[in-house]
PDB file of N, CA and C in Angstrom:
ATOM      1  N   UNK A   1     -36.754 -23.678  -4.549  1.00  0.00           N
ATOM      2  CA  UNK A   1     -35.863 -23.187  -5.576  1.00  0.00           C
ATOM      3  C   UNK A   1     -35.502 -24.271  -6.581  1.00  0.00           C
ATOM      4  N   UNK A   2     -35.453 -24.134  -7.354  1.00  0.00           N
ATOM      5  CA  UNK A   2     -34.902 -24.992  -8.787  1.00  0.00           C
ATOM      6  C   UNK A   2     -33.253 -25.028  -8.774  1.00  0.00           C
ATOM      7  N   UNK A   3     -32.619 -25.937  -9.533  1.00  0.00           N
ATOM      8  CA  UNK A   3     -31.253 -26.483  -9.394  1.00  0.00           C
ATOM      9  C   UNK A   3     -30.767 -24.844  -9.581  1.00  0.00           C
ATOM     10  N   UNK A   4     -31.067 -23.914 -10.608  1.00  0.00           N
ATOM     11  CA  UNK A   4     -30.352 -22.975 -10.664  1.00  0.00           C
ATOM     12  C   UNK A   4     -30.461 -22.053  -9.469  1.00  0.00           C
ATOM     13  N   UNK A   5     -31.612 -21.834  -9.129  1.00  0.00           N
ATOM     14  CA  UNK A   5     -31.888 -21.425  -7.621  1.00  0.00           C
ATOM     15  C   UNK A   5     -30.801 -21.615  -6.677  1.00  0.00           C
ATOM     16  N   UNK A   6     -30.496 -23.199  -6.482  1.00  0.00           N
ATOM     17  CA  UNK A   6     -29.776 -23.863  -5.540  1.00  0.00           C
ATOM     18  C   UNK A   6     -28.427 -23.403  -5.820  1.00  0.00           C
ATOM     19  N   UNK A   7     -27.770 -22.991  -7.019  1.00  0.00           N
ATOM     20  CA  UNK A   7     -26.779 -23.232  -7.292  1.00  0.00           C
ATOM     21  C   UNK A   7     -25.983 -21.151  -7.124  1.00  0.00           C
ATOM     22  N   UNK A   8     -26.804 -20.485  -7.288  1.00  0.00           N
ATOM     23  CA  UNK A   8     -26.438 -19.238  -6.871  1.00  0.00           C
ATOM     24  C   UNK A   8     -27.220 -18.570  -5.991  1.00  0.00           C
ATOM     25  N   UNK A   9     -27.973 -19.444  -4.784  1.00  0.00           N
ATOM     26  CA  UNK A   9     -28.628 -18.917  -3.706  1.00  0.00           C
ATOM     27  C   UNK A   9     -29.660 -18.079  -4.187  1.00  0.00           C
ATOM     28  N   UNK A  10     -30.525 -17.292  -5.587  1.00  0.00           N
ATOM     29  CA  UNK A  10     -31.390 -17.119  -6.206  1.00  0.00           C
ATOM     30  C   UNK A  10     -32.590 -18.097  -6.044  1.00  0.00           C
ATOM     31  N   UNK A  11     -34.199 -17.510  -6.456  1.00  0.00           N
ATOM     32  CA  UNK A  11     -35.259 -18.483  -6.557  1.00  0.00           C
ATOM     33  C   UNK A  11     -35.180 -18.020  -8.196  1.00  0.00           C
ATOM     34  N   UNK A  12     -36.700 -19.212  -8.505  1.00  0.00           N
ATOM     35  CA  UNK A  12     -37.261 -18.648  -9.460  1.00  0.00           C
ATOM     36  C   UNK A  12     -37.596 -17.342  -9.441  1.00  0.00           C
ATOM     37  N   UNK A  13     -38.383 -17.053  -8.134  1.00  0.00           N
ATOM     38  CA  UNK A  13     -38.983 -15.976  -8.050  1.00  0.00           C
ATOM     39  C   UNK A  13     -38.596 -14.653  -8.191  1.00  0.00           C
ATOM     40  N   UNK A  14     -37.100 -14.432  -7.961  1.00  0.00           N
ATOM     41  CA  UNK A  14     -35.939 -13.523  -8.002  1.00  0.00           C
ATOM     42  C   UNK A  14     -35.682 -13.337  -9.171  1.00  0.00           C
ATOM     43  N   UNK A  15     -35.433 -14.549 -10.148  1.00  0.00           N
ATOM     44  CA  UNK A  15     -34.801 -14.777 -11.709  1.00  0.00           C
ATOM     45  C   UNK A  15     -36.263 -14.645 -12.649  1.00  0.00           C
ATOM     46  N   UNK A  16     -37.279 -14.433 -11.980  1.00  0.00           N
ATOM     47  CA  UNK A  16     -38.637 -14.544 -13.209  1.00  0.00           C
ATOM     48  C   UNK A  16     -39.030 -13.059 -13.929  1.00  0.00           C
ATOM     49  N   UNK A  17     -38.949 -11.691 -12.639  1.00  0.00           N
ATOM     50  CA  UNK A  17     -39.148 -10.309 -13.678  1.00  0.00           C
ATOM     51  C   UNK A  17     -38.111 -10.081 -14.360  1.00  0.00           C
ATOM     52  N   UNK A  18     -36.381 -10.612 -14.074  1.00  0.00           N
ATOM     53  CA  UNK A  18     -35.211 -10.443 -15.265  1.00  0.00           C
ATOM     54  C   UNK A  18     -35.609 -11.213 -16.839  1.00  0.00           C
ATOM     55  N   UNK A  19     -36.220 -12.597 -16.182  1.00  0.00           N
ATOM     56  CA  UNK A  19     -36.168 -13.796 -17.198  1.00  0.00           C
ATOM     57  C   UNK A  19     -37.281 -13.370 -18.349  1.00  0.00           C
ATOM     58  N   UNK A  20     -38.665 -12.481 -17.649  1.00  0.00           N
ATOM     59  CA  UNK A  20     -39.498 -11.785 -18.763  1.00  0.00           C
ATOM     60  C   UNK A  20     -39.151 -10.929 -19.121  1.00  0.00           C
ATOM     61  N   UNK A  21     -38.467  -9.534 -18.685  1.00  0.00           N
ATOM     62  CA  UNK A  21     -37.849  -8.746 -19.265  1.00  0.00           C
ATOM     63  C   UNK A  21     -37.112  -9.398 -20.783  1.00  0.00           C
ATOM     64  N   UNK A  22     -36.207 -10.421 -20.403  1.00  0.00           N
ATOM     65  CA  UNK A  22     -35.371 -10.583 -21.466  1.00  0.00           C
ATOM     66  C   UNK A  22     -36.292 -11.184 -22.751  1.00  0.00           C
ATOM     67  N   UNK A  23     -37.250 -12.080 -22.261  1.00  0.00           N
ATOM     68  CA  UNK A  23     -38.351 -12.695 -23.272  1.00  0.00           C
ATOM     69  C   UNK A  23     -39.060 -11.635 -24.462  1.00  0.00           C
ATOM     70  N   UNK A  24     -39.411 -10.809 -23.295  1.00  0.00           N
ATOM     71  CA  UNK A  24     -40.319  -9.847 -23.840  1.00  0.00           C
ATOM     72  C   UNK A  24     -39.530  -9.129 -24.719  1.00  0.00           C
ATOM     73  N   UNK A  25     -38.246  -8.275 -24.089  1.00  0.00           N
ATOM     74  CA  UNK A  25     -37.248  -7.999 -25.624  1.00  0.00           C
ATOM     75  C   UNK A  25     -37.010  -8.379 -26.817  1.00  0.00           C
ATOM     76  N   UNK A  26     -36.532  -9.982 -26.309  1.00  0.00           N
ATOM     77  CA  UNK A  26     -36.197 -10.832 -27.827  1.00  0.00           C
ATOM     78  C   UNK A  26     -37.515 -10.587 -28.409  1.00  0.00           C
ATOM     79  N   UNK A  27     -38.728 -11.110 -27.829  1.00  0.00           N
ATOM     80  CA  UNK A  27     -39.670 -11.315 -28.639  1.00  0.00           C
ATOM     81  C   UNK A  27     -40.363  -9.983 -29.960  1.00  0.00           C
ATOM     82  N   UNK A  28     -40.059  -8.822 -29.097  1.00  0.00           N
ATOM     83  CA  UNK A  28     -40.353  -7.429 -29.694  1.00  0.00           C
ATOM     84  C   UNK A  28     -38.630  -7.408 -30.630  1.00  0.00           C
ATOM     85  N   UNK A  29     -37.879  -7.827 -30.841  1.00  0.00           N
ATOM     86  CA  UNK A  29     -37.005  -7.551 -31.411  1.00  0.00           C
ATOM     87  C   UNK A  29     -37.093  -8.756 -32.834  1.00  0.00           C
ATOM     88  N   UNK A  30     -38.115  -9.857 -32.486  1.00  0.00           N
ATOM     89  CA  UNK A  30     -37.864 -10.953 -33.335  1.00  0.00           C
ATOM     90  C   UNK A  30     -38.428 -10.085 -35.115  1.00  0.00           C
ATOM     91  N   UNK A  31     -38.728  -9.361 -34.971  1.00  0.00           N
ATOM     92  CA  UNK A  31     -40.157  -8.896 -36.324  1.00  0.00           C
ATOM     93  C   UNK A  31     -39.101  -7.517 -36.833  1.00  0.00           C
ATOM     94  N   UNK A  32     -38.199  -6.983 -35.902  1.00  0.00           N
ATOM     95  CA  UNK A  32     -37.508  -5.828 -36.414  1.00  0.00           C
ATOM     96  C   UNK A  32     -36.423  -6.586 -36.877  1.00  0.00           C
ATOM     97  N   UNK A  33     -35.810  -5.064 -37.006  1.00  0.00           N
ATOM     98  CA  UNK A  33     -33.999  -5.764 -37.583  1.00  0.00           C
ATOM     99  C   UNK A  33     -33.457  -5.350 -36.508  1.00  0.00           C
ATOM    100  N   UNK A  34     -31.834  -6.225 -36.701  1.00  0.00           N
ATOM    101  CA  UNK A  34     -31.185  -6.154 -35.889  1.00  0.00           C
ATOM    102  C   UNK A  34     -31.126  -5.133 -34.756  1.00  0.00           C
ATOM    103  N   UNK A  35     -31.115  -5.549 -33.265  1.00  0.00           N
ATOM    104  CA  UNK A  35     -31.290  -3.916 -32.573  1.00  0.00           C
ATOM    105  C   UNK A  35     -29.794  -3.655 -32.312  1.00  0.00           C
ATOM    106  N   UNK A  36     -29.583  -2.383 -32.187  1.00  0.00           N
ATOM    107  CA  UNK A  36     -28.641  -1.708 -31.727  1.00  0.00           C
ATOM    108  C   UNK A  36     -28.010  -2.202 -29.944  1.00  0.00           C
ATOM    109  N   UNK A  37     -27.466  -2.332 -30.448  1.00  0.00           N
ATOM    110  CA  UNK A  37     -26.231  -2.839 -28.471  1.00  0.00           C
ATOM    111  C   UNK A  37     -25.436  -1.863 -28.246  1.00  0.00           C
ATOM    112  N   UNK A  38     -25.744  -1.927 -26.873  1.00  0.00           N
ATOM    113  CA  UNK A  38     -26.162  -2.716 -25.971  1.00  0.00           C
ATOM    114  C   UNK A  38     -27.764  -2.159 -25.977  1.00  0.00           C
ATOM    115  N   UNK A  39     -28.394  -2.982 -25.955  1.00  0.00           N
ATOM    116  CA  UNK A  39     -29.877  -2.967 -25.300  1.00  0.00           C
ATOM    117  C   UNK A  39     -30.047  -3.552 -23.913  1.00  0.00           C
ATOM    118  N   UNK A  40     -31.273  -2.242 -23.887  1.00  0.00           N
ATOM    119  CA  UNK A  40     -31.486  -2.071 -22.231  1.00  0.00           C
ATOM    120  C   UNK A  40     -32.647  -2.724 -22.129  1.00  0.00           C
ATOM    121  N   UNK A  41     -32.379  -4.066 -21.160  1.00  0.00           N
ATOM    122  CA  UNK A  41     -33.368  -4.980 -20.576  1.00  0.00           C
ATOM    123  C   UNK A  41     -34.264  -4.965 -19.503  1.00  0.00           C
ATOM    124  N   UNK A  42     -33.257  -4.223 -18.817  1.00  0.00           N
ATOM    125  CA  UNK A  42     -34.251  -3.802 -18.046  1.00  0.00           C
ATOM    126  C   UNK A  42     -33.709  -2.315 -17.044  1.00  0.00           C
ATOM    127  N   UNK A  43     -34.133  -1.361 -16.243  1.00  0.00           N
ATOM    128  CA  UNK A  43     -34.118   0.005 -16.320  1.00  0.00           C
ATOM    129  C   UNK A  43     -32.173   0.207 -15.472  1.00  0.00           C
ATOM    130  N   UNK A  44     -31.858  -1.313 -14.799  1.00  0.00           N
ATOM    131  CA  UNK A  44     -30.344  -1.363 -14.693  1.00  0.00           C
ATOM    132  C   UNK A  44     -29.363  -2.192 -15.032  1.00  0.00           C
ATOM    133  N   UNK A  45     -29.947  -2.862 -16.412  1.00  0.00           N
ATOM    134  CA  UNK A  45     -28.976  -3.897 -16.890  1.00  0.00           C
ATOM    135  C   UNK A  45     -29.159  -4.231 -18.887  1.00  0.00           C
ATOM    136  N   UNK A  46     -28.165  -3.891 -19.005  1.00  0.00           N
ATOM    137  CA  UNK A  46     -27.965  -3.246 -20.806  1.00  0.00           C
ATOM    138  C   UNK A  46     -27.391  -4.960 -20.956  1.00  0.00           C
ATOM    139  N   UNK A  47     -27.943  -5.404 -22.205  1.00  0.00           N
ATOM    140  CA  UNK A  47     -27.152  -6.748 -22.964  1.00  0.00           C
ATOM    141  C   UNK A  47     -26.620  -6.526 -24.286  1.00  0.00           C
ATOM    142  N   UNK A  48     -24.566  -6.813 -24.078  1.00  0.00           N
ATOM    143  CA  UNK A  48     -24.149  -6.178 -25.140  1.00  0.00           C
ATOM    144  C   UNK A  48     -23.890  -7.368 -25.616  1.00  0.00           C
ATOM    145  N   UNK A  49     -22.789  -7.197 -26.613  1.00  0.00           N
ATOM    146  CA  UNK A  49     -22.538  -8.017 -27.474  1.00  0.00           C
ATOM    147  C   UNK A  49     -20.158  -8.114 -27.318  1.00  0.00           C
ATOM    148  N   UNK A  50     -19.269  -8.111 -27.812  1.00  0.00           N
ATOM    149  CA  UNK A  50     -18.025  -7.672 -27.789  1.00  0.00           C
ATOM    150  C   UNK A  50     -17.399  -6.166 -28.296  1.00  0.00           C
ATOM    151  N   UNK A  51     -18.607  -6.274 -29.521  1.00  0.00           N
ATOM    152  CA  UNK A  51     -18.401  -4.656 -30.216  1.00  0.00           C
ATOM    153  C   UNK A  51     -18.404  -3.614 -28.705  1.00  0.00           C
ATOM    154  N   UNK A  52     -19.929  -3.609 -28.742  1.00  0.00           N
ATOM    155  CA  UNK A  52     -20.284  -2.890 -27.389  1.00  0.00           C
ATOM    156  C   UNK A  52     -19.509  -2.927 -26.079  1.00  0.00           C
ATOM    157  N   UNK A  53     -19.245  -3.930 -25.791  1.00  0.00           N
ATOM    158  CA  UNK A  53     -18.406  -3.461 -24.374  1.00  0.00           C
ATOM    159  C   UNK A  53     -16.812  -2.892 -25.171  1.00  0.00           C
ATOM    160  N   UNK A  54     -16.412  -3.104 -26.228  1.00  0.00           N
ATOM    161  CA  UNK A  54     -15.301  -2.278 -26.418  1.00  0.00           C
ATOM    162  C   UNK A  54     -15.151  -0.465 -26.503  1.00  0.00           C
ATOM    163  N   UNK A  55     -16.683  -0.553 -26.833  1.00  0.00           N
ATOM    164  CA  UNK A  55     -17.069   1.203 -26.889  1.00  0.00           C
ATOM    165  C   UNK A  55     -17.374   1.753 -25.178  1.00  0.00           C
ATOM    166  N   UNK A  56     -16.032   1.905 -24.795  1.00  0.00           N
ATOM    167  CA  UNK A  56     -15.958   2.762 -23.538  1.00  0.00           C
ATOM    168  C   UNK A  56     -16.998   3.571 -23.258  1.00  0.00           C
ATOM    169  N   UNK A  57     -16.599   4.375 -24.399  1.00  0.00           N
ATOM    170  CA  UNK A  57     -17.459   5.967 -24.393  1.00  0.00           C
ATOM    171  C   UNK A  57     -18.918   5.520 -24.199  1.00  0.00           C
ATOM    172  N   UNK A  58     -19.097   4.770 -25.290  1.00  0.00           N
ATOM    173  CA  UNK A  58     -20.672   4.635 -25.570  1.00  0.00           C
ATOM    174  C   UNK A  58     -21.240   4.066 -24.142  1.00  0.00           C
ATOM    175  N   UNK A  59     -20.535   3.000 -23.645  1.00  0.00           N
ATOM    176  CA  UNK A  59     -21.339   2.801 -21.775  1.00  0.00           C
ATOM    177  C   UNK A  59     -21.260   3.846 -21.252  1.00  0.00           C
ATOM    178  N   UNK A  60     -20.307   4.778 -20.646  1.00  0.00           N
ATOM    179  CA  UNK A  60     -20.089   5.646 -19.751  1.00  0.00           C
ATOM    180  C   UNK A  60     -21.624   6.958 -20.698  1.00  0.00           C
ATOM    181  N   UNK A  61     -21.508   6.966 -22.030  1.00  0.00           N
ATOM    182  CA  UNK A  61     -22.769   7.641 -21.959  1.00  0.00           C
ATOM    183  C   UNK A  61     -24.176   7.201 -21.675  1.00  0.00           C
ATOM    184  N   UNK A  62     -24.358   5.936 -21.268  1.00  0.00           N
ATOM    185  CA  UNK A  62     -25.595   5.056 -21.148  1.00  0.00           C
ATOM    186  C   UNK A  62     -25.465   5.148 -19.283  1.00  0.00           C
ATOM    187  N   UNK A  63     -24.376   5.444 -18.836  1.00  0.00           N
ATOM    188  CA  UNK A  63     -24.690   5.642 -17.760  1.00  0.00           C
ATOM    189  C   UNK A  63     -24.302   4.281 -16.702  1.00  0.00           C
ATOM    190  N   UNK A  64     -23.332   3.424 -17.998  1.00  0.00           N
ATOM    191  CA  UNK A  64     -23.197   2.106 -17.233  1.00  0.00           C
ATOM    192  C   UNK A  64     -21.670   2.007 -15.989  1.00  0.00           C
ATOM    193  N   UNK A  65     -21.785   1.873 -15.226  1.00  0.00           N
ATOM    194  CA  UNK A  65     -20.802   1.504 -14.062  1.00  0.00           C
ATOM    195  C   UNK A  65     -20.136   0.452 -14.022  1.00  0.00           C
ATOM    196  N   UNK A  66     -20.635  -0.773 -14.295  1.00  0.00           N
ATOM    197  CA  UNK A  66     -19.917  -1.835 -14.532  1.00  0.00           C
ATOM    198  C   UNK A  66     -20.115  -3.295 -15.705  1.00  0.00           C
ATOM    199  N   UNK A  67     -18.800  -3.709 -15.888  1.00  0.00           N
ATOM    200  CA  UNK A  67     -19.210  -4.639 -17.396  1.00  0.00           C
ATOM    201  C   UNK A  67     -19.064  -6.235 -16.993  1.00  0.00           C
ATOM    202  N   UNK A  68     -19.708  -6.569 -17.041  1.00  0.00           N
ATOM    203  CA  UNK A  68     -18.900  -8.141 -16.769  1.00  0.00           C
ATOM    204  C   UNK A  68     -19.366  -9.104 -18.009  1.00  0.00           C
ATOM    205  N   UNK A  69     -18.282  -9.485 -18.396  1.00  0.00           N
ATOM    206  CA  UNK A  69     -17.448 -10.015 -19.750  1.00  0.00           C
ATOM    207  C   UNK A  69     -17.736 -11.705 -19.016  1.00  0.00           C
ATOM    208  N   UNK A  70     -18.750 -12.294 -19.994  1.00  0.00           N
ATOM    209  CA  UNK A  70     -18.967 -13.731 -19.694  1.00  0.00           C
ATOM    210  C   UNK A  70     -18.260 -14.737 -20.636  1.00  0.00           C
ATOM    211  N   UNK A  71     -17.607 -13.946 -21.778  1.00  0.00           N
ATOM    212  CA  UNK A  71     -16.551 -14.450 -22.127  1.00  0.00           C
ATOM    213  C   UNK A  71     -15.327 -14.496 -22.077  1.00  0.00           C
ATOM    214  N   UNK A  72     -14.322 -14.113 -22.856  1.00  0.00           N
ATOM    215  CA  UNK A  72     -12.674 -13.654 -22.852  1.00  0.00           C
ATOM    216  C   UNK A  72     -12.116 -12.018 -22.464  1.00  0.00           C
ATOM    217  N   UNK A  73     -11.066 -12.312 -21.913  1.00  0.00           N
ATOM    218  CA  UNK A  73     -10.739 -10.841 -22.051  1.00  0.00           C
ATOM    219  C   UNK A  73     -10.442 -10.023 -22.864  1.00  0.00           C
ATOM    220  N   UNK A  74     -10.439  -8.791 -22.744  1.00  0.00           N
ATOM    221  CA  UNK A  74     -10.110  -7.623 -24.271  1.00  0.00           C
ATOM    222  C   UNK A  74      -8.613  -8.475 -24.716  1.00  0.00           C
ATOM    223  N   UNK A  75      -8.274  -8.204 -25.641  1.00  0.00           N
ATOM    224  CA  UNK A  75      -7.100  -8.057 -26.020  1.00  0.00           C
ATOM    225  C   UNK A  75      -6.178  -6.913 -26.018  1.00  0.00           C
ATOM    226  N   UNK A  76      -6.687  -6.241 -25.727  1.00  0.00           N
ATOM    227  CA  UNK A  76      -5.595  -4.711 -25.421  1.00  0.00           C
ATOM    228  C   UNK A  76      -6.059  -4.899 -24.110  1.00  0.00           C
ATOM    229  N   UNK A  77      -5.138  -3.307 -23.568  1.00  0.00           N
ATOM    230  CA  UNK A  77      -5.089  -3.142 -21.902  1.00  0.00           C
ATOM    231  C   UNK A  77      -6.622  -2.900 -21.697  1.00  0.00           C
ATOM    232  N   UNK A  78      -7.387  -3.574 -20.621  1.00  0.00           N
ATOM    233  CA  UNK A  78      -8.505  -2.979 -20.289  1.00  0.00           C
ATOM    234  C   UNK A  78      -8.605  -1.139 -20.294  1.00  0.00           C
ATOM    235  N   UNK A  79      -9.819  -0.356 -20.695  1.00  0.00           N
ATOM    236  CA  UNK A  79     -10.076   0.461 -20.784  1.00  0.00           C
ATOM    237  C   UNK A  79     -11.275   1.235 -20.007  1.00  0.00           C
ATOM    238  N   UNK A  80     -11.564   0.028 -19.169  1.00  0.00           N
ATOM    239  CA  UNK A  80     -12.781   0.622 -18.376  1.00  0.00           C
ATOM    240  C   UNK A  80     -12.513   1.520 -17.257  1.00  0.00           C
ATOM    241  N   UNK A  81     -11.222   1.213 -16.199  1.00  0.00           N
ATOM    242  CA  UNK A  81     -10.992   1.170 -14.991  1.00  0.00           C
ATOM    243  C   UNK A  81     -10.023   3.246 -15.110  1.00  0.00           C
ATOM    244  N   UNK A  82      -9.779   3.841 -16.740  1.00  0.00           N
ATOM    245  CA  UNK A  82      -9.365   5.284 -16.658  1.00  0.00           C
ATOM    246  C   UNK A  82     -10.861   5.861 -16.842  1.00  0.00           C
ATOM    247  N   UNK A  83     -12.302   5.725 -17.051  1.00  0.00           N
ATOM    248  CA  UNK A  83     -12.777   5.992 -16.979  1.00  0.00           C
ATOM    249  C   UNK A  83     -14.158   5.462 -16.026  1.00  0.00           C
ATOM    250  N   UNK A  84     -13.596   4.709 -14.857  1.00  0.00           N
ATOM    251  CA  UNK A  84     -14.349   4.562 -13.730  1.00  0.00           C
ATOM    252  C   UNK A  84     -15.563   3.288 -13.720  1.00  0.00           C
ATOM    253  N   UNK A  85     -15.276   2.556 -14.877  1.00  0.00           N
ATOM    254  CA  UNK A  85     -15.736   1.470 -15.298  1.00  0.00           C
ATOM    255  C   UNK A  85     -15.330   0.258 -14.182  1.00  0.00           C
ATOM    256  N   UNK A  86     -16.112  -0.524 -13.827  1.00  0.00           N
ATOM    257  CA  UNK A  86     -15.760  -1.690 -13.125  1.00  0.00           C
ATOM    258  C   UNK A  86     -15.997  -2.783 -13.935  1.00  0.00           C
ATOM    259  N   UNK A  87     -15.057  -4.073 -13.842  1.00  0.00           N
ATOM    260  CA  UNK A  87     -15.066  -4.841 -14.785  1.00  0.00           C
ATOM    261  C   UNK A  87     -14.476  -5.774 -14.442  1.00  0.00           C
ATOM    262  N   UNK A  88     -15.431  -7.216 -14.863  1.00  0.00           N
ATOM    263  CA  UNK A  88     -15.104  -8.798 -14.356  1.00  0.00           C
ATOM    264  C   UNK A  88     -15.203  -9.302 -15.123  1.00  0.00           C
ATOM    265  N   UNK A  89     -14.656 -10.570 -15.225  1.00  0.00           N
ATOM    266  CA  UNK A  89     -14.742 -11.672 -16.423  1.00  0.00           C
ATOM    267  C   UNK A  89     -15.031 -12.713 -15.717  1.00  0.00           C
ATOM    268  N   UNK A  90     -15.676 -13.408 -16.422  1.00  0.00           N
ATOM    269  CA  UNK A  90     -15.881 -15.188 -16.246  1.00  0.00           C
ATOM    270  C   UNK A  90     -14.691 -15.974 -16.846  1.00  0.00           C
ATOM    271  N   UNK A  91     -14.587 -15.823 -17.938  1.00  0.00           N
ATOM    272  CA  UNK A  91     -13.686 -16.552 -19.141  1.00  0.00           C
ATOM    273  C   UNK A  91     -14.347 -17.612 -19.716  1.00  0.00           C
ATOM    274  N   UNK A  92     -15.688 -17.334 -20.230  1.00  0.00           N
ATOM    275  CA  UNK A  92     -16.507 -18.822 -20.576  1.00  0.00           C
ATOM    276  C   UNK A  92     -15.543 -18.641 -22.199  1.00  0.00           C
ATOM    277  N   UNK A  93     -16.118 -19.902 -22.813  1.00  0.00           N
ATOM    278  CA  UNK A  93     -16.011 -19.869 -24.130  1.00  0.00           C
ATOM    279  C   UNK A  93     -17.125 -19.214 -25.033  1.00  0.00           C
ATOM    280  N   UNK A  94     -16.721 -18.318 -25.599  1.00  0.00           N
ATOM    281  CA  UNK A  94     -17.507 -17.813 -26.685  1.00  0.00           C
ATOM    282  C   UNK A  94     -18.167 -18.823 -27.937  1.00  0.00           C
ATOM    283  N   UNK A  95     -18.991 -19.552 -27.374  1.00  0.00           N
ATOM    284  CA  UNK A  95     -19.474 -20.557 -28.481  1.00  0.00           C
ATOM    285  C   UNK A  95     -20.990 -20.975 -27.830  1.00  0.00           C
ATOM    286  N   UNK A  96     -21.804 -21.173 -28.968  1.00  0.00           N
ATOM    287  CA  UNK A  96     -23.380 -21.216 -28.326  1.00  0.00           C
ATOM    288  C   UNK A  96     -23.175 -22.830 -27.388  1.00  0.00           C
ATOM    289  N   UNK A  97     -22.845 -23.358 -27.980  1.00  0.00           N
ATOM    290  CA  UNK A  97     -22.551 -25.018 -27.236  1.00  0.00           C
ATOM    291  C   UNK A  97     -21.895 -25.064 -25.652  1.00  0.00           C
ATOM    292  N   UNK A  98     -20.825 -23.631 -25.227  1.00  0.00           N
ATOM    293  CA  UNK A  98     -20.461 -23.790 -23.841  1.00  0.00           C
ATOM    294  C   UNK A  98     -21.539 -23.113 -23.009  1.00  0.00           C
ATOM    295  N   UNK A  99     -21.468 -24.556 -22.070  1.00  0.00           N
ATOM    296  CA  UNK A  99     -22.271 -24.299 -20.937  1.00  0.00           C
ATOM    297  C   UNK A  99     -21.999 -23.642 -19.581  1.00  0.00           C
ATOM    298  N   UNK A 100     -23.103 -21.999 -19.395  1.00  0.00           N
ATOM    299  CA  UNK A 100     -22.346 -21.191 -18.866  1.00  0.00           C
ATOM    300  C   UNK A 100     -22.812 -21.132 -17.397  1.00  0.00           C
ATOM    301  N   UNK A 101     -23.260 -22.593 -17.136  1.00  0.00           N
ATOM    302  CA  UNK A 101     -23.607 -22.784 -15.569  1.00  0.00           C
ATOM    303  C   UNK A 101     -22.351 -23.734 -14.628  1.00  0.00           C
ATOM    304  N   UNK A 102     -21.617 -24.197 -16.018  1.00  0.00           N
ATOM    305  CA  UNK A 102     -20.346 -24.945 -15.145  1.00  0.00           C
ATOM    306  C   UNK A 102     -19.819 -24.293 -14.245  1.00  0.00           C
TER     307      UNK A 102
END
């Protein structure tokens, strides 16, 4: 296993069909315009953006169950948990420079 391996009990080997999934997206997304979020990476895991996880509705119609927020929390009352949403935060910093393996 590689340091990241080591560090959440994961291999490469575990993290490599997520890690092309996501490649292969960006890469088909590099030549279009902007795509619409959340986009679905792979057939059980959508990558949003802040807009997107604020649109309740719009997950619960995608069929999503749970959100986890690798940045800050909402600023209003969470909204996931009256419509059966599960939902975690990290609290990283929202900035390309924080490093989100600390």
């Amino acid at each position: 296993p590689s340091a990241r391996g080591q560090q959440d009990g994961m291999t490469d080997e575990q993290f490599g069909p997520w890690l092309d999934a996501v490649d292969e997206r960006m890469r088909s997304e590099l030549d279009c315009e902007e795509p619409e979020l959340p986009v679905k990476i792979m057939p059980h895991l959508y990558l949003g953006d802040a807009i997107a996880a604020e649109d309740v509705e719009g997950l619960k119609a995608l069929g999503i169950t749970h959100v986890l927020n690798a940045a800050h929390e909402l600023e209003c009352a969470s909204p996931y948990a009256a419509l059966g949403i599960k939902h975690h935060v990290l609290g990283g910093e929202d900035a390309r420079e924080y490093d989100m393996a600390q």
